[in-house]
N, C-alpha and C. Protein backbone atom coordinates (compact mmCIF):
# COMPACT_ATOMS: atom_id res chain seq x y z
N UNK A 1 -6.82 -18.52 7.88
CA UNK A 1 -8.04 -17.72 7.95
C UNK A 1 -8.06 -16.89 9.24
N UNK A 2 -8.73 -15.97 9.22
CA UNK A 2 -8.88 -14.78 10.62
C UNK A 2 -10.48 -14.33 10.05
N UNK A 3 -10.39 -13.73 10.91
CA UNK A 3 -11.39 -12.75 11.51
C UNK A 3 -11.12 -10.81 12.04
N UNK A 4 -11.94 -10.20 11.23
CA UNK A 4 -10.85 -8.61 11.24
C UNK A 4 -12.24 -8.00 11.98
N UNK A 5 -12.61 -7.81 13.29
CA UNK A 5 -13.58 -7.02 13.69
C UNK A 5 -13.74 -5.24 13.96
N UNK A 6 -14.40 -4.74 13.11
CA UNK A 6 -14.38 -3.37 13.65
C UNK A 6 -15.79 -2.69 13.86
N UNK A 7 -15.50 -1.87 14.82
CA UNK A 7 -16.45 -1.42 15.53
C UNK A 7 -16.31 0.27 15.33
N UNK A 8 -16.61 0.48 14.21
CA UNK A 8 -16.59 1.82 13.55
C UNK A 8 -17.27 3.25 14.28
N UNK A 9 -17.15 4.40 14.45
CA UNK A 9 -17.88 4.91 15.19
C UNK A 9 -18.15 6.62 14.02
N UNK A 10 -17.27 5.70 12.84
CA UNK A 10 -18.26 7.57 12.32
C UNK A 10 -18.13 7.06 10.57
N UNK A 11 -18.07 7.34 9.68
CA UNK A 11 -18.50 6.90 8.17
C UNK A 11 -17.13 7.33 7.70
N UNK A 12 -16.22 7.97 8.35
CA UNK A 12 -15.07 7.99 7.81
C UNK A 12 -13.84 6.90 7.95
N UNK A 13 -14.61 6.01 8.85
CA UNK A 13 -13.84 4.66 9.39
C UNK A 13 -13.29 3.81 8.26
N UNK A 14 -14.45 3.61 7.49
CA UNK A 14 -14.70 3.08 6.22
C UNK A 14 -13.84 3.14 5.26
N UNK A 15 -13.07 4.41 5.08
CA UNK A 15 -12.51 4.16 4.59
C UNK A 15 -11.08 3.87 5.01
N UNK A 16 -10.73 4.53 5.89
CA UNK A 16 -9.65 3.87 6.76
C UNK A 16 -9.44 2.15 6.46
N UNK A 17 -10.35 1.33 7.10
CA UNK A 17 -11.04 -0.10 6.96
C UNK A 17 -10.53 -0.43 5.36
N UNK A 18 -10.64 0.14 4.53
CA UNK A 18 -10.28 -0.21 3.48
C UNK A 18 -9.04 -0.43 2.82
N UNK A 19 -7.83 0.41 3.48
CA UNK A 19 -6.55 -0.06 3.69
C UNK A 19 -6.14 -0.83 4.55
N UNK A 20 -6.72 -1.50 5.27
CA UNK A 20 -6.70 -2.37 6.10
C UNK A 20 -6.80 -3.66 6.30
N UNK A 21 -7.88 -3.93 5.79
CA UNK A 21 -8.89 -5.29 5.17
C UNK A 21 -7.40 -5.56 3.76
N UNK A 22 -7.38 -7.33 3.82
CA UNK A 22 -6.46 -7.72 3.15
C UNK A 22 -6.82 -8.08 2.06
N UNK A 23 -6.22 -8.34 0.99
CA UNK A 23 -6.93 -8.78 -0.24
C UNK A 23 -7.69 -10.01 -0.59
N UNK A 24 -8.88 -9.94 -1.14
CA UNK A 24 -9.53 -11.58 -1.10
C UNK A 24 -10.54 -12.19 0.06
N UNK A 25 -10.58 -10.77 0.81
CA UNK A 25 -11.51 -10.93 2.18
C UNK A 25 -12.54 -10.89 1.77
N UNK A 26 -13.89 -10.87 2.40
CA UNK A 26 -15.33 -11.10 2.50
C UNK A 26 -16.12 -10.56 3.58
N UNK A 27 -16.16 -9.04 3.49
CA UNK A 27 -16.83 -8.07 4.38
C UNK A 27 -18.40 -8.59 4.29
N UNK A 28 -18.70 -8.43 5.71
CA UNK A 28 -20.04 -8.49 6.26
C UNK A 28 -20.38 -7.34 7.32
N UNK A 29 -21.88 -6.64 7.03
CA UNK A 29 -21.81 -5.77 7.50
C UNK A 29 -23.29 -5.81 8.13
N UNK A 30 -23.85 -5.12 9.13
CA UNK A 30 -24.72 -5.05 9.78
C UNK A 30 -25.91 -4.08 8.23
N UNK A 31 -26.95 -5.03 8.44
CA UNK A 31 -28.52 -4.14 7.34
C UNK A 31 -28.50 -2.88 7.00
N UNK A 32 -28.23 -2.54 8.95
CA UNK A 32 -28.84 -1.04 8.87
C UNK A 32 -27.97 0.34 8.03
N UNK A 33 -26.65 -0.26 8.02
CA UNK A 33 -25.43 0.43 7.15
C UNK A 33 -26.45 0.44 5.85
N UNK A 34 -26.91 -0.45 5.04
CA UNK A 34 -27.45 -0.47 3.80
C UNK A 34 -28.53 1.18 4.01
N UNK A 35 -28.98 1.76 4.83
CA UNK A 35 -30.02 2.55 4.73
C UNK A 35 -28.67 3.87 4.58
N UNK A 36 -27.56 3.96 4.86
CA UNK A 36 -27.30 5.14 5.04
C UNK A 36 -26.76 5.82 3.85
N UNK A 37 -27.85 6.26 3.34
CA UNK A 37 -27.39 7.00 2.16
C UNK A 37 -26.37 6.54 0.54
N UNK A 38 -25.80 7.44 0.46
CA UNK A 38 -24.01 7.15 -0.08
C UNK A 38 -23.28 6.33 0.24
N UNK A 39 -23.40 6.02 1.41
CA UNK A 39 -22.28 5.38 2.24
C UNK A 39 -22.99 3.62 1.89
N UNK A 40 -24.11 3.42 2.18
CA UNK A 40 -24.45 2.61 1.98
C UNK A 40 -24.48 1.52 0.28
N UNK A 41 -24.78 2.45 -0.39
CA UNK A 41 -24.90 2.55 -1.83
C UNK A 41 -23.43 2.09 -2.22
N UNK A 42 -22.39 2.73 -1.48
CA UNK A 42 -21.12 2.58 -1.66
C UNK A 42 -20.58 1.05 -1.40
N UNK A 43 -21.39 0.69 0.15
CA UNK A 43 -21.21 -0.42 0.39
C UNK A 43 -21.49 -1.87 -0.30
N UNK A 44 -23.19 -1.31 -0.47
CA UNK A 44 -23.79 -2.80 -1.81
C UNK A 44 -22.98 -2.80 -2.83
N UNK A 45 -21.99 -1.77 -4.01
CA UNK A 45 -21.50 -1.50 -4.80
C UNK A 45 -20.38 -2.43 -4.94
N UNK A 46 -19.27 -2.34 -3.04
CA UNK A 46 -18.13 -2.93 -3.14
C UNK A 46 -18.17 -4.67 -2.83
N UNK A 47 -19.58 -5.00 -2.63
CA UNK A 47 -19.83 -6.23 -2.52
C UNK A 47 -20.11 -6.84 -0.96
N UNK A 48 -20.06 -6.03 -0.30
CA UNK A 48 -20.24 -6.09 1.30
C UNK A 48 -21.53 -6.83 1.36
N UNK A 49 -21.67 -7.94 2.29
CA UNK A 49 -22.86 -8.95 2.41
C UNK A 49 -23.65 -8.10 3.77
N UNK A 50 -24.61 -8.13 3.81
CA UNK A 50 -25.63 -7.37 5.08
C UNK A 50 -25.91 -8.60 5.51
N UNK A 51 -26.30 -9.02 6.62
CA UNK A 51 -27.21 -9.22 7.40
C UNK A 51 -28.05 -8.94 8.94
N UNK A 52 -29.39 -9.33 9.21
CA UNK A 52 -30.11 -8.42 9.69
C UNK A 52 -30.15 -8.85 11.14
N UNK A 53 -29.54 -8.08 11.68
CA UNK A 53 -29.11 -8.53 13.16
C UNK A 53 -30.71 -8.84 13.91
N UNK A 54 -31.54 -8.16 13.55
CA UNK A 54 -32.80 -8.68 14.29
C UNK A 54 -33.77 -9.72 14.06
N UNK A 55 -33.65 -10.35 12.53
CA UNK A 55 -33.89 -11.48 12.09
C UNK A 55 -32.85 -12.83 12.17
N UNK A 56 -32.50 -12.89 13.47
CA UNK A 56 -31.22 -14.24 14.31
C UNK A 56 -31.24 -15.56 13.03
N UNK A 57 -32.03 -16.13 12.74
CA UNK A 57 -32.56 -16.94 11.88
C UNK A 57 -32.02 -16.57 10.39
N UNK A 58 -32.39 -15.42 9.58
CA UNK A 58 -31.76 -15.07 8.46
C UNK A 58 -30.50 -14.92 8.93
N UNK A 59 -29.79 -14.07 9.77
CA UNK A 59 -28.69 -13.91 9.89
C UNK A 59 -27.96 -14.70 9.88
N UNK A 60 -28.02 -15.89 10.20
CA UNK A 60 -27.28 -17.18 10.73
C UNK A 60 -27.24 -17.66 9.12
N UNK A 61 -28.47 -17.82 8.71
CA UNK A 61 -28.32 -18.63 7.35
C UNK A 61 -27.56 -17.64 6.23
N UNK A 62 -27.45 -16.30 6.29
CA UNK A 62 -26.60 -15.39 5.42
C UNK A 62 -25.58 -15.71 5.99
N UNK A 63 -24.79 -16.00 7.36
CA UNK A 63 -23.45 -16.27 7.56
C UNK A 63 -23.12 -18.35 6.93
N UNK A 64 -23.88 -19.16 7.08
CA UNK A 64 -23.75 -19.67 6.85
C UNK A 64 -23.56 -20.04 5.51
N UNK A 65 -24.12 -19.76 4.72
CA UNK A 65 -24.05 -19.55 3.03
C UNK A 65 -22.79 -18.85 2.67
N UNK A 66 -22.14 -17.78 3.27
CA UNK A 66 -20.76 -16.92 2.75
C UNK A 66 -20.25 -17.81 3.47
N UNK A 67 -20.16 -18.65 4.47
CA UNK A 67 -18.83 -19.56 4.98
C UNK A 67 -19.04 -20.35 3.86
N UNK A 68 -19.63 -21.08 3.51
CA UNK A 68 -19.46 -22.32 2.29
C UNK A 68 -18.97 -21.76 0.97
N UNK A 69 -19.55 -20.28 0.69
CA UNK A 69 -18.82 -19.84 -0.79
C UNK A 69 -17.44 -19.79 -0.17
N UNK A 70 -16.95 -19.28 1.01
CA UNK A 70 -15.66 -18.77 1.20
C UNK A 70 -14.98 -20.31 0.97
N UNK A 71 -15.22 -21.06 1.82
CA UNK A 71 -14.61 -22.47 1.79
C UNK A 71 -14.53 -22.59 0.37
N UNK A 72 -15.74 -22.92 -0.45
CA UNK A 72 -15.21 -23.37 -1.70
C UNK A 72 -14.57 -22.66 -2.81
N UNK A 73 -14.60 -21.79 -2.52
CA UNK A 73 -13.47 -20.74 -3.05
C UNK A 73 -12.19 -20.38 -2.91
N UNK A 74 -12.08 -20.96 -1.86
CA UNK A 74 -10.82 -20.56 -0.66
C UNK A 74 -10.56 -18.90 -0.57
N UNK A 75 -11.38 -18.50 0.14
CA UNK A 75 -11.47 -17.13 0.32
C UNK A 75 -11.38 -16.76 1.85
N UNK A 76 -11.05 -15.79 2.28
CA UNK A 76 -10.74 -15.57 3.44
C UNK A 76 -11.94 -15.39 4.36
């Protein structure tokens, strides 16, 4: 298992990121991506999990819930 961090700085990253990211991974992405348009739309579409960096509490329990599907799945 790993961890792939990116720190994107324009909407064309994304897709870059997408040849990148290995097969069978489990993207998590910051809320506020969900508002941006297309891009966003694009994102809920490919299955990308949000959570809400300013709600610490949800956030934790949305990471905690995709670690247990990943585990029992054996997913990355």
């Amino acid at each position: 298992p790993f961890v792939i961090v990116c720190n994107h700085q324009a909407s064309l990253d994304l897709m870059t990121m997408v040849e990148v990211i290995p097969e069978r991974c489990v993207p998590i992405a910051k809320r506020e991506l969900l508002y941006l348009g297309t891009v966003g739309w694009a994102c809920w579409l490919c299955g990308i999990i949000f959570i809400d960096r300013h709600r610490r509490d949800a956030a934790i329990e949305v990471i905690s819930r995709t670690a247990r599907t990943m585990w029992r799945e054996n997913v990355r």
